[in-house]
PDB file of N, CA and C in Angstrom:
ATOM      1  N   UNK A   1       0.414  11.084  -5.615  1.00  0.00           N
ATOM      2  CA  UNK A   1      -0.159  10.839  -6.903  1.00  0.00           C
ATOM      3  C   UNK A   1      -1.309   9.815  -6.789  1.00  0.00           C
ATOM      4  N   UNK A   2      -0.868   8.429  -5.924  1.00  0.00           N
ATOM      5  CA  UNK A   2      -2.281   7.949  -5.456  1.00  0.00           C
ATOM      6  C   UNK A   2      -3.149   8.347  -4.798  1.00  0.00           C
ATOM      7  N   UNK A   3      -3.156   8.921  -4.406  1.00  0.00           N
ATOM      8  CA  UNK A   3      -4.180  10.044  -3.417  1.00  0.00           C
ATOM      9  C   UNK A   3      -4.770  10.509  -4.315  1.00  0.00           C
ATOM     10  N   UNK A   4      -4.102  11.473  -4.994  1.00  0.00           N
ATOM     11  CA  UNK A   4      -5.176  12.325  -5.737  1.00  0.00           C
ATOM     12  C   UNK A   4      -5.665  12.117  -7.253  1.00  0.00           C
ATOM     13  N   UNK A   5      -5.569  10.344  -7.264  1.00  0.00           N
ATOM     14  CA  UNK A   5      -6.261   9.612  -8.266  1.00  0.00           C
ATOM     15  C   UNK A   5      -7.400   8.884  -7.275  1.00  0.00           C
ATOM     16  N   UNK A   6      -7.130   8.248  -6.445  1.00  0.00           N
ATOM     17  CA  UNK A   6      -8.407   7.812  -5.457  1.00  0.00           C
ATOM     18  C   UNK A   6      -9.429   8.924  -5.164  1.00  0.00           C
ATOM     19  N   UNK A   7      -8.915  10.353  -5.227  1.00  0.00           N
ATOM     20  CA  UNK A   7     -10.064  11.390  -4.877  1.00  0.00           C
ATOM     21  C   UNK A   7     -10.683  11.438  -6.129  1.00  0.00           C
ATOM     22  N   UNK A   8      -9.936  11.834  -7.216  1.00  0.00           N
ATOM     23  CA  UNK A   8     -11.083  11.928  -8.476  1.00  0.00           C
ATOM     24  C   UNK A   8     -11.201  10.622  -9.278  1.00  0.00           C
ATOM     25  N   UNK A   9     -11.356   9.524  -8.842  1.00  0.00           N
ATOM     26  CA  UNK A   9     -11.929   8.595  -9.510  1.00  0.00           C
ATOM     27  C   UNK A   9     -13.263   8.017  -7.888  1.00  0.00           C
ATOM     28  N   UNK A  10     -12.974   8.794  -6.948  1.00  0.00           N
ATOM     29  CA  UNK A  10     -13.892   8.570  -5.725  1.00  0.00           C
ATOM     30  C   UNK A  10     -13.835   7.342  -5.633  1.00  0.00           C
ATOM     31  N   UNK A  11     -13.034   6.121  -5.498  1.00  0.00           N
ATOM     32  CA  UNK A  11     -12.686   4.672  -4.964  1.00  0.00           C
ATOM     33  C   UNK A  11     -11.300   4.745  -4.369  1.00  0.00           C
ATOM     34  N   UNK A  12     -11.041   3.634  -3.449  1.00  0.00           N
ATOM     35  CA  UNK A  12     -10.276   3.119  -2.612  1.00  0.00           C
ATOM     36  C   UNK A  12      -9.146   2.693  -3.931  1.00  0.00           C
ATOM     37  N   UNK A  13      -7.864   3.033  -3.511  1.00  0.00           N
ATOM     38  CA  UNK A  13      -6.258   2.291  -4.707  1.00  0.00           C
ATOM     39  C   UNK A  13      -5.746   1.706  -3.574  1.00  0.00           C
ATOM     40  N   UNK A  14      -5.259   0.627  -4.207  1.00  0.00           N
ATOM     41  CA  UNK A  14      -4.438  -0.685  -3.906  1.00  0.00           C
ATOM     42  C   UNK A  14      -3.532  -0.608  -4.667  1.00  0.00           C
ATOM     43  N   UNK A  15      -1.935  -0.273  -3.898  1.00  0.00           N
ATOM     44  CA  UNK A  15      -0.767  -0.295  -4.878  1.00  0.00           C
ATOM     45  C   UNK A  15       0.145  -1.463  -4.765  1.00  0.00           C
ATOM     46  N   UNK A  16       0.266  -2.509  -4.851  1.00  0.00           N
ATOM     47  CA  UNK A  16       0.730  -3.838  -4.722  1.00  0.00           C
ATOM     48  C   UNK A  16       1.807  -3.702  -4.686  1.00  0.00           C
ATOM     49  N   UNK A  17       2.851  -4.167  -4.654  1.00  0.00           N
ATOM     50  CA  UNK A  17       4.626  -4.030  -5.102  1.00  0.00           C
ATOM     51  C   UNK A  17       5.362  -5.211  -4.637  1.00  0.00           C
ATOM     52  N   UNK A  18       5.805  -5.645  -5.734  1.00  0.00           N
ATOM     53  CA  UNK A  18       6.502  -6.972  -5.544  1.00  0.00           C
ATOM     54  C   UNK A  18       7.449  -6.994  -4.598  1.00  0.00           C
ATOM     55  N   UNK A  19       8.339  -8.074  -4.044  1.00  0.00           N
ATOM     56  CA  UNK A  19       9.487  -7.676  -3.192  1.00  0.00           C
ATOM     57  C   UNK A  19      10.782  -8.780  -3.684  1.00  0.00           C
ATOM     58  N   UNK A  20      11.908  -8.362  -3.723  1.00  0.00           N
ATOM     59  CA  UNK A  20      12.959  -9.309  -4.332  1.00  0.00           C
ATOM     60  C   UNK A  20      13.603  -8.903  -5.872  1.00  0.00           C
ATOM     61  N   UNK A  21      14.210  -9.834  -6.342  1.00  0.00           N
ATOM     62  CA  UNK A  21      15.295  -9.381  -7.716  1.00  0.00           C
ATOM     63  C   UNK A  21      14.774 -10.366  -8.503  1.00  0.00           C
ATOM     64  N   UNK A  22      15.030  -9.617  -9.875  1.00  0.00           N
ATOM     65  CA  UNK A  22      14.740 -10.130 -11.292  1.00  0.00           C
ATOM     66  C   UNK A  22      15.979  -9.530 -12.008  1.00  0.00           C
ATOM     67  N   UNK A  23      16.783 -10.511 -12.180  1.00  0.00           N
ATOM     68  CA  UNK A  23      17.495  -9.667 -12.941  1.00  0.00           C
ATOM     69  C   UNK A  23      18.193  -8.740 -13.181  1.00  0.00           C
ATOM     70  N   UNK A  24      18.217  -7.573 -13.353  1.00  0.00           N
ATOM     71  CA  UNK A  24      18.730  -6.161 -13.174  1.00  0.00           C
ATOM     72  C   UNK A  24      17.406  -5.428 -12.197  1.00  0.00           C
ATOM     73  N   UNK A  25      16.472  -5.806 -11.858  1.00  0.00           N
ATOM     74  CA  UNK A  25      15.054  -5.246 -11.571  1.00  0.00           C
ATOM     75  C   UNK A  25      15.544  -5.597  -9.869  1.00  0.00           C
ATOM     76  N   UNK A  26      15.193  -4.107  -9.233  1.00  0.00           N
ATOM     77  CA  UNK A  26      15.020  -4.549  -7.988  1.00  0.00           C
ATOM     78  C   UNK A  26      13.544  -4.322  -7.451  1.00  0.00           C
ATOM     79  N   UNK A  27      12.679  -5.235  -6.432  1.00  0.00           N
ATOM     80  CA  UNK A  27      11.228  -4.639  -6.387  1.00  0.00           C
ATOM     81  C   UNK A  27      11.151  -4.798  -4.919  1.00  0.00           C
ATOM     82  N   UNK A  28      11.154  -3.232  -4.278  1.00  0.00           N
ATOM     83  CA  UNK A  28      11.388  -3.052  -3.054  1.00  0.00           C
ATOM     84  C   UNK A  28      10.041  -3.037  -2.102  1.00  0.00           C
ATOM     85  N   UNK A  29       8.713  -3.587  -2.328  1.00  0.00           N
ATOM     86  CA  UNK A  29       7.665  -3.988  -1.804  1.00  0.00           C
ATOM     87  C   UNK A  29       6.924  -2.580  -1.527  1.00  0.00           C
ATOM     88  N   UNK A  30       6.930  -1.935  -0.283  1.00  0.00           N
ATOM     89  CA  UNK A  30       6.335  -0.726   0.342  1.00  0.00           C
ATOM     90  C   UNK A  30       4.868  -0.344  -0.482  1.00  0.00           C
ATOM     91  N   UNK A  31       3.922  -1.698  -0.671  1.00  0.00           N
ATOM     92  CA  UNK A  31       2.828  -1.602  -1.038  1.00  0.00           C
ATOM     93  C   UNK A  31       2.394  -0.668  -0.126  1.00  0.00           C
ATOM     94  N   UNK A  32       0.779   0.204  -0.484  1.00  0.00           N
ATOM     95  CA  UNK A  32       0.225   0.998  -0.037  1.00  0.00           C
ATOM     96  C   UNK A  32      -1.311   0.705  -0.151  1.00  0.00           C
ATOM     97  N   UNK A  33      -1.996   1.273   0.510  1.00  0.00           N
ATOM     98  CA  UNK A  33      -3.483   1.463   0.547  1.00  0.00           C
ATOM     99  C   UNK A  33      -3.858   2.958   0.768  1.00  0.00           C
ATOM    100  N   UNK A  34      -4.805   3.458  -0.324  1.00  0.00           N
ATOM    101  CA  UNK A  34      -5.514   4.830   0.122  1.00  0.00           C
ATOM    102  C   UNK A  34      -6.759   4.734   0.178  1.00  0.00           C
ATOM    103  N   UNK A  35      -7.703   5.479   0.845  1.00  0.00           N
ATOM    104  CA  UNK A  35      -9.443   5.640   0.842  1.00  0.00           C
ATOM    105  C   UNK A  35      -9.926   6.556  -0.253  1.00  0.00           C
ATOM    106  N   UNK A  36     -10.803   6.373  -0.502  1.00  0.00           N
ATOM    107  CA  UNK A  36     -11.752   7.829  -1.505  1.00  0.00           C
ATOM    108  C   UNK A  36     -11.103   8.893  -1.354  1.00  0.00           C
ATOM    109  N   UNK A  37     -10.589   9.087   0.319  1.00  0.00           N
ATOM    110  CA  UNK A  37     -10.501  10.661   0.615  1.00  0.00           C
ATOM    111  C   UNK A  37      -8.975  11.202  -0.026  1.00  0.00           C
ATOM    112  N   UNK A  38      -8.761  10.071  -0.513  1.00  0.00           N
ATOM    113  CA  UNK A  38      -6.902  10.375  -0.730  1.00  0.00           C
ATOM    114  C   UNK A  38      -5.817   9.696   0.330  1.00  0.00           C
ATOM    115  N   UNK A  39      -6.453   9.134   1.878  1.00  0.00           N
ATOM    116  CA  UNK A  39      -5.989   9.450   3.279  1.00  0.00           C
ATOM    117  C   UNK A  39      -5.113   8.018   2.904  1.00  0.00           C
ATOM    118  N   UNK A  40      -3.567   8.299   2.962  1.00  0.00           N
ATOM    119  CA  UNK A  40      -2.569   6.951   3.390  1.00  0.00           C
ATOM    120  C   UNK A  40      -3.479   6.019   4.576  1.00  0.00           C
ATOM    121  N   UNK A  41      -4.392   4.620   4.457  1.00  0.00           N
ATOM    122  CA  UNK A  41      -4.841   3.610   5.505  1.00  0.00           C
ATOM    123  C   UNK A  41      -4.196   2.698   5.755  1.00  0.00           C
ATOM    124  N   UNK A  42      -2.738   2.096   4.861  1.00  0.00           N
ATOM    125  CA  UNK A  42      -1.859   1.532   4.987  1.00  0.00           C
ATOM    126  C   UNK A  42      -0.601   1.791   4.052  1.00  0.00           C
ATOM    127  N   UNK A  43       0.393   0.380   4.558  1.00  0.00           N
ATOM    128  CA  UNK A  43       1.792   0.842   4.400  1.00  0.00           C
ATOM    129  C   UNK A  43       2.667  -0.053   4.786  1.00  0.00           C
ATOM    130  N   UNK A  44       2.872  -1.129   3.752  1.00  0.00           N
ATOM    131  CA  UNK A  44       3.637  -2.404   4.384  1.00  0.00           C
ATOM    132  C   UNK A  44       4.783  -2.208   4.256  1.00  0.00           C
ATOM    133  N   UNK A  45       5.831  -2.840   4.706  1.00  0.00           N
ATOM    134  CA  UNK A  45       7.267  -2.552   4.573  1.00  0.00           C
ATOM    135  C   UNK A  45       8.054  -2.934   3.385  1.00  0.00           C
ATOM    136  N   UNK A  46       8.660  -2.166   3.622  1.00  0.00           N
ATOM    137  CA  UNK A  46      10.265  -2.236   2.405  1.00  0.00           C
ATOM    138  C   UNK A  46      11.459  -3.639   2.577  1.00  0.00           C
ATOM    139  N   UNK A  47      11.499  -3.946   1.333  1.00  0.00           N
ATOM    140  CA  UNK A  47      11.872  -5.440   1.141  1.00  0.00           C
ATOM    141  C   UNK A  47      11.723  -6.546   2.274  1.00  0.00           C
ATOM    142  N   UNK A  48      10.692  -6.239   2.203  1.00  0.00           N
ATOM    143  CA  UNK A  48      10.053  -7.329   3.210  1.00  0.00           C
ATOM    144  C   UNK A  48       8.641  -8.069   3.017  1.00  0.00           C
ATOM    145  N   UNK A  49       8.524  -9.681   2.766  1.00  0.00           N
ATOM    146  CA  UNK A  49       7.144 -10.237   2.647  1.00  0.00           C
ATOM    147  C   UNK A  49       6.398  -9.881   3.478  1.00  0.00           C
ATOM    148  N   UNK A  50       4.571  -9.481   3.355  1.00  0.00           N
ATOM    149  CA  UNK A  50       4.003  -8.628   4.597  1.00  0.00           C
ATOM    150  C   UNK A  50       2.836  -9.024   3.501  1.00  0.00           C
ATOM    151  N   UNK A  51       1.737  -9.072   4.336  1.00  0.00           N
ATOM    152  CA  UNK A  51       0.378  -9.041   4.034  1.00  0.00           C
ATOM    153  C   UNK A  51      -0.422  -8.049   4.911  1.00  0.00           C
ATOM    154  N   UNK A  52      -1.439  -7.982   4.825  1.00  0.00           N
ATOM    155  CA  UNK A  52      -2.604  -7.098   5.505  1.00  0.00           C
ATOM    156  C   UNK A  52      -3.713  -6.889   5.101  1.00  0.00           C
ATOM    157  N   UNK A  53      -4.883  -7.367   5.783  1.00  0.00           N
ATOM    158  CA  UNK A  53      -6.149  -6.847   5.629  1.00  0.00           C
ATOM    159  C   UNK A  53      -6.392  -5.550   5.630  1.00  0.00           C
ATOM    160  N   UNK A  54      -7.182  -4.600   4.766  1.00  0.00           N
ATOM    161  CA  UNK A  54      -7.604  -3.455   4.831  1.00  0.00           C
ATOM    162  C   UNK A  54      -8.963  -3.029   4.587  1.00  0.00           C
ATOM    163  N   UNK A  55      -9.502  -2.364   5.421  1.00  0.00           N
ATOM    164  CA  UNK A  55     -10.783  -1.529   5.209  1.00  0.00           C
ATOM    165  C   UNK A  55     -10.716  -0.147   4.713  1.00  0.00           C
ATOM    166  N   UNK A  56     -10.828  -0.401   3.747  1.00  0.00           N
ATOM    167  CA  UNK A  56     -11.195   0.782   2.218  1.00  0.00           C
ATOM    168  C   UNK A  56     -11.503   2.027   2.598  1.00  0.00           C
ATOM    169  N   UNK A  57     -12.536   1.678   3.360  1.00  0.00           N
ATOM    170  CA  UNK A  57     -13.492   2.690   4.357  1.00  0.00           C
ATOM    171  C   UNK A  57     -12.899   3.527   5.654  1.00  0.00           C
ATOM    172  N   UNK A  58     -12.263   3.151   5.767  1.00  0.00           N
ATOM    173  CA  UNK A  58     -11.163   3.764   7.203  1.00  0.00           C
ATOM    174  C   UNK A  58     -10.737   4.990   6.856  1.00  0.00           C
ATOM    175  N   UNK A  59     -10.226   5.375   7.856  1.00  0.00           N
ATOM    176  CA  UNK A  59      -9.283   6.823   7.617  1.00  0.00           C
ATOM    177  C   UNK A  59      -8.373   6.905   8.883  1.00  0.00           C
ATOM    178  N   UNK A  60      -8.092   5.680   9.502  1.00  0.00           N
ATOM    179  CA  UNK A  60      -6.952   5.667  10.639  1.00  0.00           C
ATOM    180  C   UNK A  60      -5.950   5.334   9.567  1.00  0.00           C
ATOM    181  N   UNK A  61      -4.450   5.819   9.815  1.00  0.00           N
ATOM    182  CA  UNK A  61      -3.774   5.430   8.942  1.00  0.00           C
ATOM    183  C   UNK A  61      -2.996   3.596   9.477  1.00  0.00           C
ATOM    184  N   UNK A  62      -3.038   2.755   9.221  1.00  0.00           N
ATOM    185  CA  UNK A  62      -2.395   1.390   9.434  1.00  0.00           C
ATOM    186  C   UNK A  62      -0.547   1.516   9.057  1.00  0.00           C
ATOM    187  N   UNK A  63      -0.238   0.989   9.776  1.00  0.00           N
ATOM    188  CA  UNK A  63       1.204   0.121   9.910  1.00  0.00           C
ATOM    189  C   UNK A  63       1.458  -1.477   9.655  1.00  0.00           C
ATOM    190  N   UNK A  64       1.962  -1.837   8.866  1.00  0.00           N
ATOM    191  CA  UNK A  64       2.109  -3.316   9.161  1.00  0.00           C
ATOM    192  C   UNK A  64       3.379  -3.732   9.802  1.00  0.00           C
ATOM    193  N   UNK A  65       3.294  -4.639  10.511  1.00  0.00           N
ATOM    194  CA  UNK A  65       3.983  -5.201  11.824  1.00  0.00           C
ATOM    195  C   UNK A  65       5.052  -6.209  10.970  1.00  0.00           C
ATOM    196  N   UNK A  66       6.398  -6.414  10.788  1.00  0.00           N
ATOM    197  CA  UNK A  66       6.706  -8.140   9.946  1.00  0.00           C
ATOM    198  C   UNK A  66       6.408  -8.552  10.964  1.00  0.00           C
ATOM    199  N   UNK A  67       6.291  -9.959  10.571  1.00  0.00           N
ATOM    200  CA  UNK A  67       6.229 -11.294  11.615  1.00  0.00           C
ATOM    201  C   UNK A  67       7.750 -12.042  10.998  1.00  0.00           C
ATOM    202  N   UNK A  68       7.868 -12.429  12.151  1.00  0.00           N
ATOM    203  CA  UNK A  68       9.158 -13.300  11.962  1.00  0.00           C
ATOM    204  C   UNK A  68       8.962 -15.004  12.405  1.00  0.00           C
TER     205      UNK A  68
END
């Protein structure tokens, strides 16, 4: 579904996702990055704090690594 809003709006989506509990709310992180083309360029992990630089412009798909 992000993909094929990044193709027809032709810009790069940034899907953020919190990680941890609120309440009844669980927010399981697995932020994402797509390019213009639709193409998955990243993909941080599931309940886990993680950052990453991304180039918009890419079309290798990225992994993020945790650090411990």
């Amino acid at each position: 579904m992000v993909g094929a809003l990044a193709v027809a709006y032709r810009c790069p989506i940034c899907y953020c996702n919190a990680v941890g509990g609120n309440d009844q709310l669980v927010l399981d992180g697995n932020s994402i990055a797509v390019n213009p083309a639709g193409d998955l360029i990243a993909q941080l992990p599931a309940f886990r704090e993680a950052e990453a630089i991304v180039d918009t412009e890419s079309s290798a798909v990225l992994t993020a690594r945790p650090t411990r």
